[in-house]
Protein backbone atom coordinates (compact mmCIF):
# COMPACT_ATOMS: atom_id res chain seq x y z
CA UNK A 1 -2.18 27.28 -2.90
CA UNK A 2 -4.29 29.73 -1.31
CA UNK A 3 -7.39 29.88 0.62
CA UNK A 4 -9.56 33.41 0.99
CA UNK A 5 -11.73 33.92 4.25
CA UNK A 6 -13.52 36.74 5.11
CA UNK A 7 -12.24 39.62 7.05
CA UNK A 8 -15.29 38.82 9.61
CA UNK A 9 -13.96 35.26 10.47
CA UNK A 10 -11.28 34.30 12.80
CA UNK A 11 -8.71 31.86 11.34
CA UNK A 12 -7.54 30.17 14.80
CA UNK A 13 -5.43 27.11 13.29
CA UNK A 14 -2.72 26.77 9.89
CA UNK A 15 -1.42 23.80 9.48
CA UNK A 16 0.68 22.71 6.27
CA UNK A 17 0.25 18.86 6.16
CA UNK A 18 3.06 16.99 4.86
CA UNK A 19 1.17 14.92 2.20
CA UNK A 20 3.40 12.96 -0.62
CA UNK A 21 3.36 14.78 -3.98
CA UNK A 22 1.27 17.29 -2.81
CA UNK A 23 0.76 20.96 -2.09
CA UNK A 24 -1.66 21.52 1.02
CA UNK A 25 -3.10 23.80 3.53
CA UNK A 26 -5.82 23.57 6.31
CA UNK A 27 -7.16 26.50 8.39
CA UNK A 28 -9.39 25.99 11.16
CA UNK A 29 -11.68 29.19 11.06
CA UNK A 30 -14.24 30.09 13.91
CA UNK A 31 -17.51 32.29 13.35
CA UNK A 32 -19.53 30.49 10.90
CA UNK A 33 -21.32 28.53 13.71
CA UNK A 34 -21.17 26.88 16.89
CA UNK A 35 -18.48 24.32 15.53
CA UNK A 36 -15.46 25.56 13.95
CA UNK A 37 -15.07 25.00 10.48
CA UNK A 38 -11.58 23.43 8.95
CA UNK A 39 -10.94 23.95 5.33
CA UNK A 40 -8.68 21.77 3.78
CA UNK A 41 -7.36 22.74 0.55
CA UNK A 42 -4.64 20.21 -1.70
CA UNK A 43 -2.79 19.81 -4.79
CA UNK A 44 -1.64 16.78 -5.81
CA UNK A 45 0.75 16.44 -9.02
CA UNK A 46 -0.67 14.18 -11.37
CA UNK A 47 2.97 11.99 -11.34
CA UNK A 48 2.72 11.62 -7.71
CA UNK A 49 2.36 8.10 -6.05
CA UNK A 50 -1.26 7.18 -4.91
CA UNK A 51 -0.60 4.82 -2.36
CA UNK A 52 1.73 7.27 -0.76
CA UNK A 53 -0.85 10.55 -0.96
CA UNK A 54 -3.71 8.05 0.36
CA UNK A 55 -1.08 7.16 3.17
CA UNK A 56 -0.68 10.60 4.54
CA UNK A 57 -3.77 12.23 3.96
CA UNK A 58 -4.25 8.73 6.27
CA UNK A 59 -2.16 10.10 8.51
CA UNK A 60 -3.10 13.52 8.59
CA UNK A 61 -7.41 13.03 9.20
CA UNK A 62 -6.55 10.74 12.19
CA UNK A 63 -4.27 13.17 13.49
CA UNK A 64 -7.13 15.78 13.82
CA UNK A 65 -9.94 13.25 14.10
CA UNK A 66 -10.48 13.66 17.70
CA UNK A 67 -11.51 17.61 17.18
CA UNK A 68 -14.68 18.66 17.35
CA UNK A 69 -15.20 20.48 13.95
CA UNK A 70 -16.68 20.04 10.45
CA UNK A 71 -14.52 19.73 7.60
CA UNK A 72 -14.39 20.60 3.97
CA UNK A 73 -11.27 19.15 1.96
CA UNK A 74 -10.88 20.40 -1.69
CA UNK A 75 -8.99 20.57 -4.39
CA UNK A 76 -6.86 19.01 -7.54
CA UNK A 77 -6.52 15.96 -6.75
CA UNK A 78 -5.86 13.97 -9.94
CA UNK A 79 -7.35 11.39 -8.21
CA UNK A 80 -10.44 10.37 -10.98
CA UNK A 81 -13.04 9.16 -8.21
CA UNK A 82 -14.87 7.63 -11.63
CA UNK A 83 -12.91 4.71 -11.88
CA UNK A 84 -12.01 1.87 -9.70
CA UNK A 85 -8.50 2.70 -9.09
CA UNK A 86 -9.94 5.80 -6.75
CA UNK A 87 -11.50 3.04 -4.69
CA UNK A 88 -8.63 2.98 -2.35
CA UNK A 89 -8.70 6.96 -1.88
CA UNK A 90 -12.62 6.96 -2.06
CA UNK A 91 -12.82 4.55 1.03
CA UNK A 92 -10.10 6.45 3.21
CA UNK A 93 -12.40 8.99 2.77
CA UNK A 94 -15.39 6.97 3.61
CA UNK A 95 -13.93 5.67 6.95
CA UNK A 96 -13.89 9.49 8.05
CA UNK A 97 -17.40 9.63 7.25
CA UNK A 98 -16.33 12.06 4.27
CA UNK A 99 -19.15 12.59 1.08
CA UNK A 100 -18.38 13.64 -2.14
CA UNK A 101 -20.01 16.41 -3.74
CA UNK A 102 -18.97 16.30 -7.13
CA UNK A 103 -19.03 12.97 -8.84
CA UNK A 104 -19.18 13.99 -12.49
CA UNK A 105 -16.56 15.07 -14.89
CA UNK A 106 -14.31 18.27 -13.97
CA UNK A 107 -11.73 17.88 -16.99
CA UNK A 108 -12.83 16.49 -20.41
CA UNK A 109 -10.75 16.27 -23.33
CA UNK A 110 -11.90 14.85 -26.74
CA UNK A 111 -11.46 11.17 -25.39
CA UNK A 112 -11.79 11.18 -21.87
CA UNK A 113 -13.37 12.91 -19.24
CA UNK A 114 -12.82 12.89 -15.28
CA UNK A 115 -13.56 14.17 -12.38
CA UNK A 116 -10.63 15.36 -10.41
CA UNK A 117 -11.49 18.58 -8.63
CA UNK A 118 -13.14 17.39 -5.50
CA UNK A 119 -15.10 18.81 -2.43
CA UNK A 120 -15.96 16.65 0.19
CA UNK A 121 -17.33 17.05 3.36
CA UNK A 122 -17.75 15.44 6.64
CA UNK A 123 -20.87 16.67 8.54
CA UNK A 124 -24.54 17.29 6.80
CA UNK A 125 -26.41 20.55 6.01
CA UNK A 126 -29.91 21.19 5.18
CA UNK A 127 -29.09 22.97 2.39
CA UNK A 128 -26.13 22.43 -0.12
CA UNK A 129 -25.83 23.37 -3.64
CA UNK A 130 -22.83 22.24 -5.48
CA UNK A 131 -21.31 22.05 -8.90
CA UNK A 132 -18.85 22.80 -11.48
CA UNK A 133 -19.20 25.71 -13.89
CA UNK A 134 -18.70 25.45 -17.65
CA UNK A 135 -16.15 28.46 -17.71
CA UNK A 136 -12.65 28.35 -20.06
CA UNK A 137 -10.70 29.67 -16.85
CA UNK A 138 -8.46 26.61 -17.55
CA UNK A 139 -8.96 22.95 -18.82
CA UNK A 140 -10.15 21.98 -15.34
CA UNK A 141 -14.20 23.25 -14.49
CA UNK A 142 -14.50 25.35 -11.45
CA UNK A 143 -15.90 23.11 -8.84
CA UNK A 144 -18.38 25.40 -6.05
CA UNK A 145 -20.64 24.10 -2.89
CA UNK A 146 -22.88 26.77 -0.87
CA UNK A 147 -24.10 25.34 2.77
CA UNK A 148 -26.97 26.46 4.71
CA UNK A 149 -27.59 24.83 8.72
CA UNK A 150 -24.26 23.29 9.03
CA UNK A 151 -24.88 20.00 11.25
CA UNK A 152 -22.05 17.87 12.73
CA UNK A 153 -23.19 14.14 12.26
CA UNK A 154 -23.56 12.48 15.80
CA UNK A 155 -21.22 9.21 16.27
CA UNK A 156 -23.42 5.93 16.30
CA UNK A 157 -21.93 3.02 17.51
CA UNK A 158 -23.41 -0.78 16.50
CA UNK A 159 -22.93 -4.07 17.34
CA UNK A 160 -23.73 -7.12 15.22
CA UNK A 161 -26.31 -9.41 17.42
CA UNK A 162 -24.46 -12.71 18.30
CA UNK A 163 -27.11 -14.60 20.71
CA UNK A 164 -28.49 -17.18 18.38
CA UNK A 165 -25.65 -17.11 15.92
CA UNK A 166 -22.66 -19.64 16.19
CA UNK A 167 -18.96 -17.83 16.23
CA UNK A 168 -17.89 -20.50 13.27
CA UNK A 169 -20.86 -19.30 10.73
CA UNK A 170 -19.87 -15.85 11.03
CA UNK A 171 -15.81 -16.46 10.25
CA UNK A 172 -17.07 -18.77 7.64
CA UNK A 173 -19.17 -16.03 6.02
CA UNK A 174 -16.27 -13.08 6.91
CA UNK A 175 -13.78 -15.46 4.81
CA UNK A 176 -16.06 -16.13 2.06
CA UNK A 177 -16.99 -12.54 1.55
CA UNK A 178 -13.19 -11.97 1.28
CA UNK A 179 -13.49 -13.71 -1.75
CA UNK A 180 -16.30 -12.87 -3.06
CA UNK A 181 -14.98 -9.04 -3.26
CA UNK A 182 -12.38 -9.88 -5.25
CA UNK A 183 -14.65 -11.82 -8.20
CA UNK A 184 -17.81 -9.72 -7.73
CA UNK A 185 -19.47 -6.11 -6.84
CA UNK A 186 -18.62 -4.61 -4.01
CA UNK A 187 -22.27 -2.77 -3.18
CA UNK A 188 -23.59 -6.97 -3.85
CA UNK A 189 -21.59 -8.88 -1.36
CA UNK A 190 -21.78 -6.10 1.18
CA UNK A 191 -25.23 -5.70 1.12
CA UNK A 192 -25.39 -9.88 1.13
CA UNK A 193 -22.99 -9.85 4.21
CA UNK A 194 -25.10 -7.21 6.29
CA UNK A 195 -28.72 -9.06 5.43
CA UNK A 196 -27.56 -12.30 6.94
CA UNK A 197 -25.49 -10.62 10.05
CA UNK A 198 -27.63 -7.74 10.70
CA UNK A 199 -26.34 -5.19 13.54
CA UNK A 200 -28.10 -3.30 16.46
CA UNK A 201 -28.00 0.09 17.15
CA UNK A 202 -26.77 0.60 20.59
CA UNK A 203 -26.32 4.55 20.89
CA UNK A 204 -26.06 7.93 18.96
């Protein structure tokens, strides 16, 4: 596992999380920007248990989730972000307010295709162009993202308004929607759920 910086950058951090199944590095390097940048890079064997990986790469974005830094994390995954079973991996990621940039196929084989090569990233630039390249390096795709006017996203905090809304509606609906994710789409009952609770705004 390697990661190349430039001999004009300052790498000020290595850490080497301890993530199940999995090869990983992260430097923190400073003179891109105001903000430091940390690149995460990770391998993850293909054999390796999900629930375990998703529980330390848990464990390892809290750990550093009180810097003050953008992020990139990237890398073979084996993690197919296609299919449902990613959703547990795919939400981790969304609690960190992590985007993916490459959601279509970075292995295809004569029956199947996937995408398993991620990049995602946790702050927002004005600029981005990312992809995978059609090369026969190996039977993965290079995956690539360029940035331009790195931005770290400001925090926002909300609140769900409560005056003229009785406690027992709102554990009804909370217990009901429960259910409802288990028998229908996710994006439906969410979206259902938010419309009849709506929240406020209170700060960025």
């Amino acid at each position: 596992m390697w990661i190349y910086v430039h001999s004009g950058l300052a790498v000020i951090e290595k850490l080497e999380p301890l993530i199940e199944g999995s090869e990983a590095i992260s430097l923190l390097v400073a003179g891109l920007d105001e903000v430091p940048l940390r690149i995460t890079a990770i391998y993850r064997q293909p054999s390796s248990d999900t629930g375990r990986f998703t529980d330390d790469l848990h464990n390892f974005l809290h750990s550093i989730s009180h810097a003050d830094h953008n992020h990139i994390i990237t890398g073979d995954i084996n993690i197919d972000i296609l299919k449902q079973e990613s959703d547990s991996y795919t939400d981790l990621l969304h609690q960190y307010s992590y985007t993916h940039l490459i959601e279509h196929p970075t292995r295809t084989t004569q029956t199947s295709s996937s995408c398993i090569d991620h990049i995602a990233i946790n702050f927002y630039s004005s600029n981005v162009i990312s992809g995978t390249l059609d090369k026969d390096i190996s039977d993965h795709f290079p995956v690539f993202a360029f940035f331009e006017n790195l931005v770290q996203p400001k925090s926002q905090t909300f609140k769900r308004r409560t005056e003229s809304e009785p406690h027992e509606i709102f554990s009804g609906d909370i217990i009901q929607f429960g259910v409802d994710m288990k028998n229908s789409k996710r994006g439906q009952c969410t979206i259902q759920l938010v419309q009849k609770h709506p929240v406020a705004q209170l700060s960025l």
